[in-house]
Protein backbone atom coordinates (compact mmCIF):
# COMPACT_ATOMS: atom_id res chain seq x y z
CA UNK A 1 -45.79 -11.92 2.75
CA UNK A 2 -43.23 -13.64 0.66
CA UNK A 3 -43.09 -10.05 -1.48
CA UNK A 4 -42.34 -8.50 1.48
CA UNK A 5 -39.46 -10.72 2.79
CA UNK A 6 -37.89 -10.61 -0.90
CA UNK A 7 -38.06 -6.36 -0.48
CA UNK A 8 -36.80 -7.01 2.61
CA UNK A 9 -33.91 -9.16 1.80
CA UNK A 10 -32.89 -7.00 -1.14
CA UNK A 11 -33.09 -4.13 0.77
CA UNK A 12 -30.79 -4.56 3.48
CA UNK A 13 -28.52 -6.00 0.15
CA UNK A 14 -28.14 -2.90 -1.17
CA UNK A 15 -27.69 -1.60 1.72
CA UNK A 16 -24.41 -4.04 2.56
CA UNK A 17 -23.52 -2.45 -0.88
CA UNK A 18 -23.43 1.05 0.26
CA UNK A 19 -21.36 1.02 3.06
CA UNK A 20 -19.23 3.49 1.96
CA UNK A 21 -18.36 6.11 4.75
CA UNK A 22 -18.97 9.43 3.85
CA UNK A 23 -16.56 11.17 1.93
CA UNK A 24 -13.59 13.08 3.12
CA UNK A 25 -14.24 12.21 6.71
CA UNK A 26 -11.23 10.13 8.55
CA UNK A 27 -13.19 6.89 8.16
CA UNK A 28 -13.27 7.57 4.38
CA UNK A 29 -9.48 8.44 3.65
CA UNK A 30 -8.73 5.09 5.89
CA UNK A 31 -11.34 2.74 3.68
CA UNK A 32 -10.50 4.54 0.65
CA UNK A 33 -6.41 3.72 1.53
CA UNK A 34 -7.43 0.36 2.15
CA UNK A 35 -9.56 -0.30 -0.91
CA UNK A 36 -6.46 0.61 -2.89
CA UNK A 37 -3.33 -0.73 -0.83
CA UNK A 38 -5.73 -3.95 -0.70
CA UNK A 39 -5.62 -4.83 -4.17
CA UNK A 40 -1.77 -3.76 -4.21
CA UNK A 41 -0.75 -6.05 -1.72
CA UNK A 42 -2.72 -9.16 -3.55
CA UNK A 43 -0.89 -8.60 -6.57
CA UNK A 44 2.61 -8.45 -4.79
CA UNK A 45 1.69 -11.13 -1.73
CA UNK A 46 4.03 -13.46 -3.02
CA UNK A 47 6.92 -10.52 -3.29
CA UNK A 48 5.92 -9.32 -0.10
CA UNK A 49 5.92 -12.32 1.60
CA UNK A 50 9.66 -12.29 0.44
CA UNK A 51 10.69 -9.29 1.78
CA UNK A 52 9.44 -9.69 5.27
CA UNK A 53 11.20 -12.95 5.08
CA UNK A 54 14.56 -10.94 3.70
CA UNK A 55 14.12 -8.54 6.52
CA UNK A 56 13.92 -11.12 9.21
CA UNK A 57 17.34 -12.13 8.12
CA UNK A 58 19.11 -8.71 8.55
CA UNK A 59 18.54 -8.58 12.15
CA UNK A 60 21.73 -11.40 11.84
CA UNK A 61 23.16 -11.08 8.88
CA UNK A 62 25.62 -13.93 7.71
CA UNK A 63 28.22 -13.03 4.53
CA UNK A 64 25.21 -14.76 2.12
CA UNK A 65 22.34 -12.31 2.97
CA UNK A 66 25.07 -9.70 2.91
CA UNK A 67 26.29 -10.64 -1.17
CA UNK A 68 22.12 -10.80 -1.42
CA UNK A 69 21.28 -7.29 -0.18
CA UNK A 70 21.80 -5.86 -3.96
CA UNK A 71 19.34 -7.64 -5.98
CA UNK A 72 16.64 -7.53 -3.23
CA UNK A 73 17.31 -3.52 -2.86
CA UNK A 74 16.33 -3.78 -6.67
CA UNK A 75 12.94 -5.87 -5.63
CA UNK A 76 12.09 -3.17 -3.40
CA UNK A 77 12.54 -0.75 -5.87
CA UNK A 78 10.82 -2.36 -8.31
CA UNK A 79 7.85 -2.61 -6.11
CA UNK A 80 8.27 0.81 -5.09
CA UNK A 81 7.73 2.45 -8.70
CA UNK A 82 5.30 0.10 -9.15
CA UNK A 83 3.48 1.62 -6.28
CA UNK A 84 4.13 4.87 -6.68
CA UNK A 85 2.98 4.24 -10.37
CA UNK A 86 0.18 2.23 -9.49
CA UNK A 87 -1.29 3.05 -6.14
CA UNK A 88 0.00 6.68 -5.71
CA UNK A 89 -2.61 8.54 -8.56
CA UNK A 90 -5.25 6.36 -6.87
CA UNK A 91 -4.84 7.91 -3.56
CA UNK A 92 -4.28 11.22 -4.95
CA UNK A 93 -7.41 11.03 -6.80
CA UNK A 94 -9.24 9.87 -3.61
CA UNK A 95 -7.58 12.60 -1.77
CA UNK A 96 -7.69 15.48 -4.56
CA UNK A 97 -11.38 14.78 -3.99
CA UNK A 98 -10.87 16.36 -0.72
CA UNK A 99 -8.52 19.16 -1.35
CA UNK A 100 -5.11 17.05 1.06
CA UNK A 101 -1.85 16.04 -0.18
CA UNK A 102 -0.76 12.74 0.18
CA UNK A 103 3.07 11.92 0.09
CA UNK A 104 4.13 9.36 -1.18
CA UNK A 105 6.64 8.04 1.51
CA UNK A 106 4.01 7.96 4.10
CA UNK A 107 1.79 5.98 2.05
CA UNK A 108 4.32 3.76 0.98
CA UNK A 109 5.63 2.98 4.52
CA UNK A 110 2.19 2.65 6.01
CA UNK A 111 1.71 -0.06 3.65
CA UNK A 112 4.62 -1.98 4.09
CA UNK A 113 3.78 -1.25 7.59
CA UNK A 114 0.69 -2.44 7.64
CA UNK A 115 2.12 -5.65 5.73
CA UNK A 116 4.11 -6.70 8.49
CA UNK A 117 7.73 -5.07 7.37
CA UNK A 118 10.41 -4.61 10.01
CA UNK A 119 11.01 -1.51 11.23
CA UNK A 120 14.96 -1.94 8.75
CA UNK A 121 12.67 -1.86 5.87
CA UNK A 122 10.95 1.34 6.70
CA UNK A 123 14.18 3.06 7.39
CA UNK A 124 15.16 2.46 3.47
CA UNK A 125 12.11 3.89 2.20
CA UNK A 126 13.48 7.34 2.58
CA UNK A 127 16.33 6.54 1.02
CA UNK A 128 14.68 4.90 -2.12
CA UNK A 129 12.29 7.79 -2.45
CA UNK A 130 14.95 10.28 -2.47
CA UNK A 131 16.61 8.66 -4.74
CA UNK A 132 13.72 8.14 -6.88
CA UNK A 133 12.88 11.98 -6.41
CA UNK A 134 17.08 12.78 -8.06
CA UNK A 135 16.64 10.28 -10.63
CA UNK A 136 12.92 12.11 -11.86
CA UNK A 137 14.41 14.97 -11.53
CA UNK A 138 17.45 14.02 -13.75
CA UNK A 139 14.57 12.52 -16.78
């Protein structure tokens, strides 16, 4: 009996292990995403955490958060490469698994997006990446 309840506890163990979803299916790509965006977004909490708090105070900017729009544009970029370095092959391997793209604006903004950014922060992402994009292209 007390075999039996050991099997039985290690089983359903193993199985809490496995719970990946089957690959390439919608429920994959999202768990996959999150697995990876997850870890991300531990690492850069505390720079995060800044941002949305930066963001709040554009909806009224005073002449201070104005003169402080510069160096937290360079944040943002900062984190951006760093995600694009970082989290970017990660998804593409994930996704090249499947044979789909994956761009990195989208996945960018769905993260911050998912983080709790304001809709002003998701606006600049297209204009980072594009300027990213010249600047690569420029190397």
């Amino acid at each position: 009996m007390r075999i039996s309840i050991i099997g039985l506890a290690a089983l359903m163990l193993s199985g809490c292990a496995t719970l990946e979803p089957e690959p390439c299916t919608a429920e994959w790509v999202e768990w996959k995403t999150s697995q990876i965006t997850d870890d991300f977004s531990r690492q850069y909490r505390s720079e995060l955490r800044d941002m949305q708090q930066f963001a709040r105070k554009l909806e009224n900017p005073t002449p201070l958060v104005m003169l402080e729009i510069g160096a937290r544009l360079e944040e943002f970029r900062a984190i951006a490469t760093d995600f694009s370095n970082d989290v970017i092959p990660q998804l593409h391997g994930a996704v090249e698994r499947c044979g789909a793209p994956t761009e990195f604006a989208t996945a960018f903004s769905s993260f911050l997006q998912e983080q709790g950014m304001p809709e002003t922060v998701l606006i600049w992402i297209d204009e980072i990446v594009v300027g990213m994009e010249l600047l690569s292209q420029e190397s």
